[in-house]
N, C-alpha and C. Protein backbone atom coordinates (compact mmCIF):
# COMPACT_ATOMS: atom_id res chain seq x y z
N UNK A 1 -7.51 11.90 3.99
CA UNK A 1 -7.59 10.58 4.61
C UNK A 1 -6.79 9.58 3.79
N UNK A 2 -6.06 8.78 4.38
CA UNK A 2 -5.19 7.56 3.76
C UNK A 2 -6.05 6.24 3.27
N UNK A 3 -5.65 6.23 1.76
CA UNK A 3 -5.94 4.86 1.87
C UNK A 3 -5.60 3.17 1.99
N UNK A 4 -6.49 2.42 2.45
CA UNK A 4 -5.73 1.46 3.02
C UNK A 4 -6.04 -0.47 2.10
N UNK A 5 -5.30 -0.91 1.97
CA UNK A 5 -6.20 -2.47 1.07
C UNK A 5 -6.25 -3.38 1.82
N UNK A 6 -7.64 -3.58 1.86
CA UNK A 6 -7.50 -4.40 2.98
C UNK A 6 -8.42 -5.91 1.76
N UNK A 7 -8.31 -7.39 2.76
CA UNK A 7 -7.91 -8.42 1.98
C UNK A 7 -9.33 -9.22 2.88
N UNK A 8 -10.41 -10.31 1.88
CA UNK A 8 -11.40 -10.42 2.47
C UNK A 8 -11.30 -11.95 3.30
N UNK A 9 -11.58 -11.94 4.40
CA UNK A 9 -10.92 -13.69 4.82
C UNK A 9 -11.84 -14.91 4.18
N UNK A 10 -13.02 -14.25 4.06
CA UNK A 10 -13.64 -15.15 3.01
C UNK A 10 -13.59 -15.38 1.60
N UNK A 11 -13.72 -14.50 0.59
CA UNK A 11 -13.97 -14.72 -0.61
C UNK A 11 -12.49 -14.18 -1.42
N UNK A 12 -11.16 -13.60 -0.57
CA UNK A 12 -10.05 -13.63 -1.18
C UNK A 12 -10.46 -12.08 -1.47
N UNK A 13 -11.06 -11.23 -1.56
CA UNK A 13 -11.41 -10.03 -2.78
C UNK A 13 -10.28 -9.22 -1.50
N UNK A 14 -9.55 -8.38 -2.85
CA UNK A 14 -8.70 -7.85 -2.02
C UNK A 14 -9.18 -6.10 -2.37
N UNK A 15 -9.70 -5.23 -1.85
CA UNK A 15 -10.01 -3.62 -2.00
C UNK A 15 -9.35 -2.42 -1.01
N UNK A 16 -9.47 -1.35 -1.75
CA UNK A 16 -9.18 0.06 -0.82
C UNK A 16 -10.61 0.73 0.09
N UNK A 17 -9.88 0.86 1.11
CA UNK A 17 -11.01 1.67 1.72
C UNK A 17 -10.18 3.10 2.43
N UNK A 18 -11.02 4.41 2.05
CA UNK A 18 -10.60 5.62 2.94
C UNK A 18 -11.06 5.48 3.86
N UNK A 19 -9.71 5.88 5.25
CA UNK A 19 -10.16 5.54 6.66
C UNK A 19 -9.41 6.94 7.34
N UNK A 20 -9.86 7.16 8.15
CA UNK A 20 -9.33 8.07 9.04
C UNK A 20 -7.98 7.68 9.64
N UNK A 21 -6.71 8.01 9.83
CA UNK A 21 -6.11 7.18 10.77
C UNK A 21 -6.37 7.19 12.13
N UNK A 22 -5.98 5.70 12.11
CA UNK A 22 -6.00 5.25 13.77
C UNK A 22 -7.03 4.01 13.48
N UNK A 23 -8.28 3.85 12.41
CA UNK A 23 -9.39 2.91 12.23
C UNK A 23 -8.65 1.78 12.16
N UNK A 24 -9.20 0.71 12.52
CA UNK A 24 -8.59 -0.69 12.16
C UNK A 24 -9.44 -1.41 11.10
N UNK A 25 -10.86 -1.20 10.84
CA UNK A 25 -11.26 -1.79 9.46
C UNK A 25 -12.54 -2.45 10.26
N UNK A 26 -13.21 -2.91 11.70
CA UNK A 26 -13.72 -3.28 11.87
C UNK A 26 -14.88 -3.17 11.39
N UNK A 27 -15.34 -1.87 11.01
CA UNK A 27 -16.66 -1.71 10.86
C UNK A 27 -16.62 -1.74 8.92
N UNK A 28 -16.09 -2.35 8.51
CA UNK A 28 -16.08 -2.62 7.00
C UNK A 28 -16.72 -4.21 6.84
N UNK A 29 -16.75 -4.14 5.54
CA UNK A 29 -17.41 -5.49 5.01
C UNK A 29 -17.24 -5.45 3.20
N UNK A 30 -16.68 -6.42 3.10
CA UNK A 30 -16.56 -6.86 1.71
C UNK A 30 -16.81 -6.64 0.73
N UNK A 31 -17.06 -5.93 -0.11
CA UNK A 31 -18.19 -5.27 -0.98
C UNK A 31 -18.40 -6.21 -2.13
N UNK A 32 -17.58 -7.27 -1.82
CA UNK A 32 -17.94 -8.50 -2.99
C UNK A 32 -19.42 -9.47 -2.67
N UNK A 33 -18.81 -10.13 -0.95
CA UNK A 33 -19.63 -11.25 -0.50
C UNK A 33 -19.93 -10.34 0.56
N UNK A 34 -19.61 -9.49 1.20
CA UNK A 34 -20.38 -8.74 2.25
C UNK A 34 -20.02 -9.29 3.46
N UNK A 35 -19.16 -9.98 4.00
CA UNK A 35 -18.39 -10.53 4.95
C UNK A 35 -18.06 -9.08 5.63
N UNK A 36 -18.12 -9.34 7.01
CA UNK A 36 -17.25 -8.20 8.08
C UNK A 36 -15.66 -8.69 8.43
N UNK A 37 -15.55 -7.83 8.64
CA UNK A 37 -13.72 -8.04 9.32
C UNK A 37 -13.14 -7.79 8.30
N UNK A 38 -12.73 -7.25 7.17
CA UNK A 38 -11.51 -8.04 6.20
C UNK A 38 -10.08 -7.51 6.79
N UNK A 39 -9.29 -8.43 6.38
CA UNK A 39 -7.88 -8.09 7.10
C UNK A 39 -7.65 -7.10 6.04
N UNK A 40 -6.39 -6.08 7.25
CA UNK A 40 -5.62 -5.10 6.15
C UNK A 40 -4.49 -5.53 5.82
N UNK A 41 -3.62 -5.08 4.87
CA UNK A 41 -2.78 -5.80 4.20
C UNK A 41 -1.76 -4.84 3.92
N UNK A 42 -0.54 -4.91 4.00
CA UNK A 42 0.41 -4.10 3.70
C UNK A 42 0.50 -4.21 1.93
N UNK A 43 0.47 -2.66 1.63
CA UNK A 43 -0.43 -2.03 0.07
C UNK A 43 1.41 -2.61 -0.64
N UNK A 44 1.46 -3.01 -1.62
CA UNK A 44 2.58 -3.12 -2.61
C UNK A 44 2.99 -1.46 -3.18
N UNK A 45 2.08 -0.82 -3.32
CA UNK A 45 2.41 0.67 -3.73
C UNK A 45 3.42 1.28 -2.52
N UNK A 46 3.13 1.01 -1.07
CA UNK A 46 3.93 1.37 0.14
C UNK A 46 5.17 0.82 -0.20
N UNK A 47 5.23 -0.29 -0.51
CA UNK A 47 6.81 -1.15 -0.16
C UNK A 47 7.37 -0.61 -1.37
N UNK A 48 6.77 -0.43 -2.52
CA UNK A 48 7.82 -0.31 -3.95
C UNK A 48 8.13 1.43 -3.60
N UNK A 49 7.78 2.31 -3.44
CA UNK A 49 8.03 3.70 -2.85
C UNK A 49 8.82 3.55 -2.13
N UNK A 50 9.23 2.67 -1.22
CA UNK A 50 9.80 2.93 0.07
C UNK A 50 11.19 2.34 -0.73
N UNK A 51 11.53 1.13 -1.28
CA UNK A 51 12.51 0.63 -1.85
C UNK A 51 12.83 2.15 -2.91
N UNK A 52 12.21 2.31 -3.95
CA UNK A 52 12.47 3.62 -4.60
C UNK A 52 13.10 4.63 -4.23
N UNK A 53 13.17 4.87 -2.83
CA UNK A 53 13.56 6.31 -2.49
C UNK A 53 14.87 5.94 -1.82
N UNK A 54 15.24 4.37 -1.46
CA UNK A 54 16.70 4.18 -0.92
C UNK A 54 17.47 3.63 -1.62
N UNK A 55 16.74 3.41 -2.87
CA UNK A 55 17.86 2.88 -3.75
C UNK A 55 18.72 3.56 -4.12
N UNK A 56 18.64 4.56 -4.37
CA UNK A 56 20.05 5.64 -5.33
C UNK A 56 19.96 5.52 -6.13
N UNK A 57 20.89 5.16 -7.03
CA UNK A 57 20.96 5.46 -8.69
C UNK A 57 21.52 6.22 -8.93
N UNK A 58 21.67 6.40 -10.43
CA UNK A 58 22.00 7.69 -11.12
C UNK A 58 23.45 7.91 -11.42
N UNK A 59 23.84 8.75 -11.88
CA UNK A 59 25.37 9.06 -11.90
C UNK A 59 25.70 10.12 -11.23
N UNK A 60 26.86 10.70 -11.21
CA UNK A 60 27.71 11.08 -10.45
C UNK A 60 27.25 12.78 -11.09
N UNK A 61 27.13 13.88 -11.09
CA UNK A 61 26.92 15.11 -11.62
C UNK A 61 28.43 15.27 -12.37
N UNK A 62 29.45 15.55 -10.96
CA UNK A 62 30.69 16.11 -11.31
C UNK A 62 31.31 15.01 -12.26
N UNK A 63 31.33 13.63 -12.56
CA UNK A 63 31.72 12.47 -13.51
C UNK A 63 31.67 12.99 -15.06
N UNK A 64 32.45 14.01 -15.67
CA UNK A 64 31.42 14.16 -16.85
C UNK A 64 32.69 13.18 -17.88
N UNK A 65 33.35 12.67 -17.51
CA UNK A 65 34.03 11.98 -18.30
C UNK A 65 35.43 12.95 -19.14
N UNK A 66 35.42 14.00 -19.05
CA UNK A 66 36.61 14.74 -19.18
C UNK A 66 37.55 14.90 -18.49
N UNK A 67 38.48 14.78 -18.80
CA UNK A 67 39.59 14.54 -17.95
C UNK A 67 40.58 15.55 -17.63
């Protein structure tokens, strides 16, 4: 199961919850202030992976500097 961070509209507390996919979070609640709903939030671990893997880098293999 994936996990997901979701962000509390009341008290700011931002946490992970394992969800099945397809769940939207409704039936969660805050585990700070105990509020229902908290919004989900696109995770920073997703976006920096995703930039990571299109960046490139590196050098060239065949470049070995001999001429």
């Amino acid at each position: 199961m994936p996990i997901y961070e979701y962000k509390c509209g009341k008290c700011g507390h931002v946490f992970d919850a394992m969800q099945r996919i397809g769940e939207d979070g409704t039936n969660l609640k805050c585990p700070m202030c105990n509020a229902p709903r908290p919004d989900k939030i696109f995770s920073a671990f997703s976006s920096s992976g995703a930039a990571g893997v299109s960046s490139g880098g590196g050098g060239n293999c065949s470049s070995s500097g001999f001429g």
